[in-house]
Protein backbone atom coordinates (compact mmCIF):
# COMPACT_ATOMS: atom_id res chain seq x y z
CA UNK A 1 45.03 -92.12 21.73
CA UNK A 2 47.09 -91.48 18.73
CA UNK A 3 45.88 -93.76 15.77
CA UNK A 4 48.29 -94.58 12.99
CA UNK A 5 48.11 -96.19 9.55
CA UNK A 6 50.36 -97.68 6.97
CA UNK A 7 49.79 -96.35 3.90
CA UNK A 8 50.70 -96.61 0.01
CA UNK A 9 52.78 -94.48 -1.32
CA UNK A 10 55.52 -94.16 -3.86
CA UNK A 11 59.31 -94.22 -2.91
CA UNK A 12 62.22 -93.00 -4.87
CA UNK A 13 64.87 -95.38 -5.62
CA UNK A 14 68.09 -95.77 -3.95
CA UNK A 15 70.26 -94.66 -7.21
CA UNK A 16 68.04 -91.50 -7.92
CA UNK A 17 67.76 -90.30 -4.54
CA UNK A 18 70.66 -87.86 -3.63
CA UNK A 19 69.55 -86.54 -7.08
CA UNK A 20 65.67 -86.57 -5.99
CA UNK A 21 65.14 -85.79 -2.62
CA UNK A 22 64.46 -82.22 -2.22
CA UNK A 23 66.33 -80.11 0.73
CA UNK A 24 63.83 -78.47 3.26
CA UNK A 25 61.62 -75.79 1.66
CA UNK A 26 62.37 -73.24 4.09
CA UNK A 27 66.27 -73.40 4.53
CA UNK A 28 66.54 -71.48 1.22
CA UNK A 29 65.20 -68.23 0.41
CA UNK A 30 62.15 -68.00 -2.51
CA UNK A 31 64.64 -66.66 -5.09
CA UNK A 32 67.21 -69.25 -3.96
CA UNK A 33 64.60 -72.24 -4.27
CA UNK A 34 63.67 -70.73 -7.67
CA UNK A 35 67.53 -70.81 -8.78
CA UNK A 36 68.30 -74.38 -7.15
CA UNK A 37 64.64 -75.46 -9.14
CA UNK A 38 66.17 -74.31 -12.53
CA UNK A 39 69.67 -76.06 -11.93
CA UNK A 40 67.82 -79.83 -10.80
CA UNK A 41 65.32 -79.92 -13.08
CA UNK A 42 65.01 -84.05 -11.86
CA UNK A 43 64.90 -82.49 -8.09
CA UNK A 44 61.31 -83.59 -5.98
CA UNK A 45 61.37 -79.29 -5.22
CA UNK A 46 60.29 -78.68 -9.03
CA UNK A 47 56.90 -80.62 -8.18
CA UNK A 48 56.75 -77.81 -5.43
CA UNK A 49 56.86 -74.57 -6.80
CA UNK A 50 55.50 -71.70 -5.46
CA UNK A 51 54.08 -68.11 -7.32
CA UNK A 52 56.65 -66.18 -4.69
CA UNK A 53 59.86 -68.00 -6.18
CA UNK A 54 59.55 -66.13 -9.75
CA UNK A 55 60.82 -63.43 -10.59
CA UNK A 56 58.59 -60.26 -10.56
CA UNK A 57 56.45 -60.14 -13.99
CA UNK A 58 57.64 -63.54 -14.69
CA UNK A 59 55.42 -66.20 -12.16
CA UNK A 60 53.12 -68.10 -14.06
CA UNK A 61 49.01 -67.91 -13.01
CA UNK A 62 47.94 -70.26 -9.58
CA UNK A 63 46.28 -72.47 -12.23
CA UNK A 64 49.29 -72.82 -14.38
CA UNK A 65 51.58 -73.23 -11.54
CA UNK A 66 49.79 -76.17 -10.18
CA UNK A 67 49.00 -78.08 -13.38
CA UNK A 68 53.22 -78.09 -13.72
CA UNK A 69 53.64 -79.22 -10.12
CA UNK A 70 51.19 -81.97 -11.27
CA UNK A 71 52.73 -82.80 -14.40
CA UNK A 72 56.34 -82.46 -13.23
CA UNK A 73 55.52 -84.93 -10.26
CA UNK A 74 54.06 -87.38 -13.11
CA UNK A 75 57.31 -87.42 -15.45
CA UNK A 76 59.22 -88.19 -11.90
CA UNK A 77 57.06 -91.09 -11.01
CA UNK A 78 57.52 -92.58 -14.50
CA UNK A 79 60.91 -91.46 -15.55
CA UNK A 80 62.55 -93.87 -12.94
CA UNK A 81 62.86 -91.63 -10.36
CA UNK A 82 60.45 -93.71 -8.13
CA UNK A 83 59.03 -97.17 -7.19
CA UNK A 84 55.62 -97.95 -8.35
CA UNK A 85 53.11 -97.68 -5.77
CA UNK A 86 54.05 -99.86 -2.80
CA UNK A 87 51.68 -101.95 -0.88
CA UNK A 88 50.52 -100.22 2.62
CA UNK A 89 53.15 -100.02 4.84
CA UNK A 90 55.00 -98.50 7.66
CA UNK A 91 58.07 -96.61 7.64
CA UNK A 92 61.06 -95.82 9.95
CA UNK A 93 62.98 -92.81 8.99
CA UNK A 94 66.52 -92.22 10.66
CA UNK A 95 68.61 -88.73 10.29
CA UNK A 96 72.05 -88.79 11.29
CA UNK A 97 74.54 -85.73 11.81
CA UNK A 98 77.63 -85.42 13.43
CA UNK A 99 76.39 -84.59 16.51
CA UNK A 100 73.04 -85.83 16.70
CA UNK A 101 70.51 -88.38 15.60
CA UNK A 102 66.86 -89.12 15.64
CA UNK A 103 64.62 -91.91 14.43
CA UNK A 104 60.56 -91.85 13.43
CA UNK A 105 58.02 -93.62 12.45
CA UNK A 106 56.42 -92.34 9.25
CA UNK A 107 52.83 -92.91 8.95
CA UNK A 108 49.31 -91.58 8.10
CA UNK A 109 47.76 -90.37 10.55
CA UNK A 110 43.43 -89.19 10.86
CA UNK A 111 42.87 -85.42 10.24
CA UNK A 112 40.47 -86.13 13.13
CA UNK A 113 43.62 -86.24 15.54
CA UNK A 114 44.15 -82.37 14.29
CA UNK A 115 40.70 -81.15 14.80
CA UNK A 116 39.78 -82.72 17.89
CA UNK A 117 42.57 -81.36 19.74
CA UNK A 118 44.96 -84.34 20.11
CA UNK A 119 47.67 -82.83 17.62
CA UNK A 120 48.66 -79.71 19.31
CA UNK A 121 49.85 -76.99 17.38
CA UNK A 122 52.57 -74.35 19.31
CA UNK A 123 52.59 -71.59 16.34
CA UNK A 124 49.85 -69.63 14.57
CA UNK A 125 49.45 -69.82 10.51
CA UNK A 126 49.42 -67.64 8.33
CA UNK A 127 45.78 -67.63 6.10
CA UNK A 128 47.57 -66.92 2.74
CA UNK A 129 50.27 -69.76 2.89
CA UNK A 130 47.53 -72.29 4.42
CA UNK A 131 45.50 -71.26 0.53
CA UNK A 132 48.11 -71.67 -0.69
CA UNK A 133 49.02 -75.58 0.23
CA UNK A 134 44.82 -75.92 0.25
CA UNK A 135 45.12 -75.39 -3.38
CA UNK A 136 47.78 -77.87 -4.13
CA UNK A 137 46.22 -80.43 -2.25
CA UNK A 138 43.28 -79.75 -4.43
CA UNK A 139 45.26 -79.76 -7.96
CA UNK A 140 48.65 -82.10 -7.15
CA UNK A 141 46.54 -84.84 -4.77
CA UNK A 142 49.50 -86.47 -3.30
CA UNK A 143 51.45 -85.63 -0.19
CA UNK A 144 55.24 -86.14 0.39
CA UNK A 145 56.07 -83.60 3.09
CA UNK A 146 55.42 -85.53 6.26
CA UNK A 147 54.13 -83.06 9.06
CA UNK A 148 56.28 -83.63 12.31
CA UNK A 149 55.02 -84.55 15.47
CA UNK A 150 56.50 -85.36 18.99
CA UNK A 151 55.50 -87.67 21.54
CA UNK A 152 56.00 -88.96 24.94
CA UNK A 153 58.44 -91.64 23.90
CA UNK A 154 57.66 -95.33 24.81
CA UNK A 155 60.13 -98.70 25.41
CA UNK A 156 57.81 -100.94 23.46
CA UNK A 157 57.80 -98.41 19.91
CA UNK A 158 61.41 -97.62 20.76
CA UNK A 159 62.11 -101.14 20.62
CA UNK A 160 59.91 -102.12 17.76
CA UNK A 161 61.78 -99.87 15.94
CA UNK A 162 65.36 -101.08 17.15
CA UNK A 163 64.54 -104.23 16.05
CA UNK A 164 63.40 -103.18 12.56
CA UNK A 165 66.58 -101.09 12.01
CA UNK A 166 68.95 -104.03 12.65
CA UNK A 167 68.15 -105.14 9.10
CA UNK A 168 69.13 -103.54 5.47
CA UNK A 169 67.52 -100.25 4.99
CA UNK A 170 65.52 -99.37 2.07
CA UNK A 171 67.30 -96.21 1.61
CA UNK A 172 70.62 -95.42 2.91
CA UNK A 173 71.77 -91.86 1.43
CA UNK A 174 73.80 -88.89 2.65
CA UNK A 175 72.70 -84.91 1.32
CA UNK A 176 74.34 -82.43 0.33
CA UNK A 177 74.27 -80.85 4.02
CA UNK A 178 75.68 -83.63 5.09
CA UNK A 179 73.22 -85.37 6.60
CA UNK A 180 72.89 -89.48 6.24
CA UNK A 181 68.97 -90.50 6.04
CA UNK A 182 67.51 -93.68 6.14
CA UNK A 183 64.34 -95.28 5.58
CA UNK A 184 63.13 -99.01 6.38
CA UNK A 185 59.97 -100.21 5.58
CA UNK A 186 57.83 -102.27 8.14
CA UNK A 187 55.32 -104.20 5.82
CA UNK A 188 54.79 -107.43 9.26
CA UNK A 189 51.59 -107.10 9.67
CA UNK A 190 52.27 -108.37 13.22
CA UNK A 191 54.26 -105.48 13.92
CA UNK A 192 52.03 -103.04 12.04
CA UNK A 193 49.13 -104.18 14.76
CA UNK A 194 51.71 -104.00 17.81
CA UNK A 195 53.05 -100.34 16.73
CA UNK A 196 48.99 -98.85 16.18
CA UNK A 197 48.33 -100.48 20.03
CA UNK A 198 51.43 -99.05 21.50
CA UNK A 199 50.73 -95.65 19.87
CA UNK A 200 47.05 -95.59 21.09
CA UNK A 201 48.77 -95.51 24.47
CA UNK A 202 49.92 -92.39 23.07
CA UNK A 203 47.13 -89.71 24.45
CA UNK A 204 48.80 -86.12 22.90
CA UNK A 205 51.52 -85.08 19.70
CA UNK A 206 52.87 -82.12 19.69
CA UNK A 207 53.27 -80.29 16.25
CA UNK A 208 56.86 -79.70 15.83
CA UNK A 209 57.30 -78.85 12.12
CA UNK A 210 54.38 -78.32 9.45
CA UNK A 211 51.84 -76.15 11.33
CA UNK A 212 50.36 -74.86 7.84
CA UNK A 213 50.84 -78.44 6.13
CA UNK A 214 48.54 -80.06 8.74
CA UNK A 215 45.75 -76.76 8.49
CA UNK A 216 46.07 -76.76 4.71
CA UNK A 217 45.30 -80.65 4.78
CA UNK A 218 42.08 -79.90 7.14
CA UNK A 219 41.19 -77.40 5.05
CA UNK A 220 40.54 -79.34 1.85
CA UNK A 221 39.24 -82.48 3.99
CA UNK A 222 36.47 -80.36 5.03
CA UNK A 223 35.80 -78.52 0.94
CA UNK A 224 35.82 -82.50 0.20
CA UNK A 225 33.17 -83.03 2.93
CA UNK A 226 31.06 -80.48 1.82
CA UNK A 227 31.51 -81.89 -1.89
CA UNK A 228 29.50 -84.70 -0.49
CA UNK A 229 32.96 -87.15 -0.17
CA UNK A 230 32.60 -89.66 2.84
CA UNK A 231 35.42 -90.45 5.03
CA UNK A 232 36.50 -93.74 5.04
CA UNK A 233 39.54 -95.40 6.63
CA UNK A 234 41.53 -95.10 3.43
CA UNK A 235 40.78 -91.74 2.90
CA UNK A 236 44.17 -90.16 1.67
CA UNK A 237 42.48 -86.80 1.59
CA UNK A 238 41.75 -87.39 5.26
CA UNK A 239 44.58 -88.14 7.01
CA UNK A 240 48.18 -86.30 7.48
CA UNK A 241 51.38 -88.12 6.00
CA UNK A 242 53.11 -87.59 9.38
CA UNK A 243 56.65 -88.55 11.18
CA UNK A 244 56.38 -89.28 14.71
CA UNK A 245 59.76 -89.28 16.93
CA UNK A 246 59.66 -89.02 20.71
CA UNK A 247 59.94 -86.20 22.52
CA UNK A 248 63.46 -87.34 23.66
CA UNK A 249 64.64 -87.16 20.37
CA UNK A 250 64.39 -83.73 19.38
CA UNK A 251 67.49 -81.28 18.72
CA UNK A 252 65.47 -77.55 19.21
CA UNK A 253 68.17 -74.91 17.84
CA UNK A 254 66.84 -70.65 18.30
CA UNK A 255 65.58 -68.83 15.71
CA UNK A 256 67.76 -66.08 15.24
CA UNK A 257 66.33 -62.35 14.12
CA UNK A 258 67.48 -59.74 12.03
CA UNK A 259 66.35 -55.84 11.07
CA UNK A 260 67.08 -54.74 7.59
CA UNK A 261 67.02 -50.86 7.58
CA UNK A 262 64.78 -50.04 10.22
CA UNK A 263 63.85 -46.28 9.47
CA UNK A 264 65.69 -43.51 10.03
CA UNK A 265 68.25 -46.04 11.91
CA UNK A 266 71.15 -43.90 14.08
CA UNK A 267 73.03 -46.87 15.76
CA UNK A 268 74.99 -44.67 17.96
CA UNK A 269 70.66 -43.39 19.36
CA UNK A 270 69.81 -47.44 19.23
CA UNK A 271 72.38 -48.21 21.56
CA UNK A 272 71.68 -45.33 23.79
CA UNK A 273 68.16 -45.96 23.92
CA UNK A 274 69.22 -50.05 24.26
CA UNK A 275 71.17 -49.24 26.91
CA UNK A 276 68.24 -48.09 29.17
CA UNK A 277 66.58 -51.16 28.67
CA UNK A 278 69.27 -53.56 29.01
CA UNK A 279 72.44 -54.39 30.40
CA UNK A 280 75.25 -53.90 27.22
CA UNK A 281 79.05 -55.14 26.67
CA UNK A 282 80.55 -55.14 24.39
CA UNK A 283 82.18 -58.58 23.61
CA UNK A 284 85.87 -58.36 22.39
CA UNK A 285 86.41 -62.29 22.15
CA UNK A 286 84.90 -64.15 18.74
CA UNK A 287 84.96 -67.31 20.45
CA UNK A 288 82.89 -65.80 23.43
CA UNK A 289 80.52 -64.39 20.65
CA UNK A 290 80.09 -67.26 18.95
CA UNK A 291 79.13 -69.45 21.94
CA UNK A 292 76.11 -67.67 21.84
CA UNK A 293 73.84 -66.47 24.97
CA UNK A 294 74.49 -68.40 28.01
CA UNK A 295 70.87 -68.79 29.03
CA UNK A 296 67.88 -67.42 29.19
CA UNK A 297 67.46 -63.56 28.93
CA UNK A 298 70.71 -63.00 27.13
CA UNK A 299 71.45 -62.39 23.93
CA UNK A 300 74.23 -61.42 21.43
CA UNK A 301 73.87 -58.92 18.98
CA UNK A 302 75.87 -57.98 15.58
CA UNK A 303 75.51 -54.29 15.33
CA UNK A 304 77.94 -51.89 12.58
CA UNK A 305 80.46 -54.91 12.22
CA UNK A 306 80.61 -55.51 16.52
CA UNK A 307 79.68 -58.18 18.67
CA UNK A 308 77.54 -57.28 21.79
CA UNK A 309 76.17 -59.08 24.82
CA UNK A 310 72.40 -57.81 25.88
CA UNK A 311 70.88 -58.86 29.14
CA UNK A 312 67.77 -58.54 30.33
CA UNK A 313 67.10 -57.26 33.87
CA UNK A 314 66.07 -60.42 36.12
CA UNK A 315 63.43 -58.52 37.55
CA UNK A 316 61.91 -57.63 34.25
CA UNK A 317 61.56 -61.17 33.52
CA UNK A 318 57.67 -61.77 33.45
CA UNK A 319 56.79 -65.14 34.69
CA UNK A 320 53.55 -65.97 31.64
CA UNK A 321 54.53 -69.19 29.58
CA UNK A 322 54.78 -66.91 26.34
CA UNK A 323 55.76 -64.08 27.64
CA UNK A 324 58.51 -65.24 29.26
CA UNK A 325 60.08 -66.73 25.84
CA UNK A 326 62.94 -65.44 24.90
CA UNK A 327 61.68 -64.22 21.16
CA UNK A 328 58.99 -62.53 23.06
CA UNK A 329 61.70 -60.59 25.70
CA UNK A 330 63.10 -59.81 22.17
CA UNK A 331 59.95 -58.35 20.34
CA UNK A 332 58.21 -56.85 23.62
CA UNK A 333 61.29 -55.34 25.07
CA UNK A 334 63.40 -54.10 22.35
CA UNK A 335 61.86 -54.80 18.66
CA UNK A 336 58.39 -53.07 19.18
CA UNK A 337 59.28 -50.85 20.83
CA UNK A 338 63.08 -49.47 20.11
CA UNK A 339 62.95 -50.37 16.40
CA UNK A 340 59.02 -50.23 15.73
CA UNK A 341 58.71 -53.77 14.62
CA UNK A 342 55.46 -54.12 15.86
CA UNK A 343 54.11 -57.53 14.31
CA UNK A 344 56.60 -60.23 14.06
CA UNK A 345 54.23 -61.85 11.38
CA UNK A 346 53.66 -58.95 8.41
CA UNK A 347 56.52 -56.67 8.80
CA UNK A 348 58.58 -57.32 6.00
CA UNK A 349 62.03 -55.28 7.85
CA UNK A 350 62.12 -58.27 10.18
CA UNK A 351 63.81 -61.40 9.18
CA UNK A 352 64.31 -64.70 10.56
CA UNK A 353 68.12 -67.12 10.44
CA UNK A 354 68.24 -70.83 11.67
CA UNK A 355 70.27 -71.27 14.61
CA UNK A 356 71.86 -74.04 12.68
CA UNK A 357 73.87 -71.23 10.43
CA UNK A 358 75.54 -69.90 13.84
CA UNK A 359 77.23 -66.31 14.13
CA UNK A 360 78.46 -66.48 11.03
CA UNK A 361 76.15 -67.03 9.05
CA UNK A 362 73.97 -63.91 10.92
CA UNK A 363 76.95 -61.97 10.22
CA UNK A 364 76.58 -62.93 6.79
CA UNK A 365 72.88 -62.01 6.59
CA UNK A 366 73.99 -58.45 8.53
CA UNK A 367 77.10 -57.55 6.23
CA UNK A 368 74.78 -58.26 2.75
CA UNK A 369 71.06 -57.32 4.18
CA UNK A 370 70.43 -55.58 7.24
CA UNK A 371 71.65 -53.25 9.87
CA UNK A 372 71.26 -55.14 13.17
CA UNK A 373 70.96 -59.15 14.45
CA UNK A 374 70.11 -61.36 17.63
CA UNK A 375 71.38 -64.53 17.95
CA UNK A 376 68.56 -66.10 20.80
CA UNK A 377 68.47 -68.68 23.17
CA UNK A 378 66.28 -71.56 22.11
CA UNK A 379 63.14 -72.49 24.03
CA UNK A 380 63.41 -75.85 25.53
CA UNK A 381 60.90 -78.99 24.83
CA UNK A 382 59.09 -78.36 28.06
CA UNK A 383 58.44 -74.82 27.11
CA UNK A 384 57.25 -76.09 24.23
CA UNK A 385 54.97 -79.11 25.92
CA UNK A 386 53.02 -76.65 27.99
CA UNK A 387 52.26 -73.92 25.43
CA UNK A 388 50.90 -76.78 23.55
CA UNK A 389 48.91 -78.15 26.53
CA UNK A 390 47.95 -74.92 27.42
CA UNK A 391 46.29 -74.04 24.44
CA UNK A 392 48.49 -71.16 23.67
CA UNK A 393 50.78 -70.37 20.74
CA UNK A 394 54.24 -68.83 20.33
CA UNK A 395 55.45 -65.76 18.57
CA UNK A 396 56.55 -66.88 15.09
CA UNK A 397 59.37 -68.60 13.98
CA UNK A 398 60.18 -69.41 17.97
CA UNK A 399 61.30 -73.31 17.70
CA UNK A 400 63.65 -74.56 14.96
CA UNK A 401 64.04 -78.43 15.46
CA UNK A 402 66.50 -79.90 13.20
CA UNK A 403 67.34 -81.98 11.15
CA UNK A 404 64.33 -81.48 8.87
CA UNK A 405 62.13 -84.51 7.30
CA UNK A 406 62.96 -84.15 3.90
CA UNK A 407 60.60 -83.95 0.79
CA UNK A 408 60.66 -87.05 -1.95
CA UNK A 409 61.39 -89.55 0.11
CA UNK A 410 57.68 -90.74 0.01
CA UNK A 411 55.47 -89.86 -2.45
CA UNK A 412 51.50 -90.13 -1.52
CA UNK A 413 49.01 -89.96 -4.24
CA UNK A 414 44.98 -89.47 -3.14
């Protein structure tokens, strides 16, 4: 079962929020989140900052750091920024591009869900960054970064939230990347009761974005257990701000990879050595490039200012769930052991590109920053779905499911 449960929470107001709402953490660069930070000083990202984003010699002390998250987040919830605390509610959440468009429900959610094995995680964590979001839990106390989740999509939530989104949303806003969100709130407590029962139906969510978000938060639930706190059904601490959308829903995009200087680097010896693992051409056509691989076990690569086309040998193709990934073919077959990257997860010379930023933006990455690229094909949800219910976990950086829930939409204080 899969137990949801409206919650208060503060939500920014309709004239401040193109202003407000922060874009996703992770589309920008540390430096470039420090530099957007310092332009929108009324932005939700300035109650976010991180030690990494400062220049070096110049980041302020863990301690320090978090007391300004804390105080910046109180001057936005009393500058005007944001509603006073609502009354416990429901939320939908809608994201709408031009070509695609997915709805959620927004909700809290029981850490117990996480740690008994009914959220499934597909990705491993990294111990510093999970610290890291541990300790702003511990300093900020509020939440506004819902972690993503998937789920076997139902008619009876589906048209719950139809129904709901035939009236005047709360929020109706396009950002900057284009990108109209929307947010109704669903207060009924009628339909409150309907959407927990259909959702117990629910028996598994998958973990789609916010991996270290949902460790972090079980992190500090159990420090505040063993401070003697008791869990109680209103427990901020212990449940996960979370946006559920069905399975069906979800636009998965690859994670492309980049190399900057690998040492000693001779392209003319890399694509000698390539060629004896894979199949090479040379691709003359931009458009043929920029379609990207055709399926699985291809892949295009930007190497000295050319477009190639890499294919893996069918029979080389092993048949494990992870294994047979296409960022694993990558890393097993011609990362580790071509260009010695031998953890995807520490070594600093490899780099990672949304999808979402095609070819040329790759290109863009390769001209300024690095020597070689590898546009990927993306894994699909059912490669996903059975990692997850396998208990295994991808390479990092393998799924890239867009568009992104976005940060100061919600604010949850605990």
């Amino acid at each position: 079962m899969t137990d949801i449960q409206p919650f208060s929470a503060h939500t920014v107001l309709p004239p401040m929020a193109k202003s407000v709402v922060a874009p996703y953490y992770d589309s920008m660069s540390a430096a470039e989140r420090f530099q957007f930070a310092e332009r929108h000083p009324d932005n939700y990202l300035n109650a976010m900052r991180s030690v990494d984003e400062y220049p070096l010699g110049a980041a302020p002390s863990m301690d320090t750091l978090m007391a300004n998250n804390r105080r910046t987040l109180t001057r936005l919830l009393t500058n005007g920024s944001f509603s006073p605390c609502r009354a416990s509610a429901l939320y939908i959440y809608r994201q709408e591009s031009n070509d695609h468009e997915q709805s959620g429900l927004v909700a809290a959610v029981p850490l117990a869900e996480y740690e008994q094995g009914r959220m499934l995680p597909h990705e491993y964590t990294r111990g510093d960054r999970e610290e890291q979001l541990t300790r702003y839990l511990e300093s900020v106390r509020a939440s506004s970064s819902p972690v993503c989740l998937a789920y076997a999509g139902q008619a009876k939530i589906a048209t719950h939230l139809d129904e709901v989104m035939e009236t005047e949303p709360l929020l109706d806003f396009v950002t900057d990347d284009r990108v109209r969100q929307m947010v109704w709130q669903v207060s009924d407590p009628e339909r409150i009761t309907e959407l927990q029962y259909y959702f117990s139906k629910v028996g598994t969510t998958y973990i789609t974005d916010g991996h270290h978000r949902a460790a972090a938060g079980a992190r500090f639930a159990a420090r505040q257990i063993r401070a003697g706190q008791i869990v109680s059904p209103d427990a901020g601490w212990a449940q996960l701000l979370a946006l559920l959308v069905p399975l069906e829903d979800l636009r998965l995009l690859s994670h492309n990879r980049y190399v900057r200087h690998p040492d000693g680097f001779d392209q003319g010896a890399f694509l000698r050595a390539l060629s004896n693992v894979v199949a090479v051409e040379k691709i003359h056509s931009e458009a043929i490039a920029q379609a990207g691989p055709r399926g699985s076990g291809q892949f295009i690569m930007l190497l000295g200012g050319e477009n190639y086309r890499l294919d893996i040998d069918p029979t080389r193709l092993p048949s494990e769930l992870v294994t047979n990934l296409d960022v694993s073919l990558l890393q097993n077959q011609i990362l580790a052991p071509l260009l010695n990257i031998r953890d995807p997860r520490t070594d600093l010379r490899l780099g990672f590109l949304s999808g979402e930023l095609g070819l040329a933006g790759l290109r863009a990455c390769c001209d300024k920053d690095c020597d070689v690229g590898f546009v990927c094909f993306p894994p699909t949800v059912e490669q996903l779905t059975s990692v997850a219910d396998n208990r295994q976990v991808m390479p990092p950086k393998s799924t890239n499911f867009v568009p992104k829930a976005r940060s100061g939409l919600f604010v949850r204080m605990f």
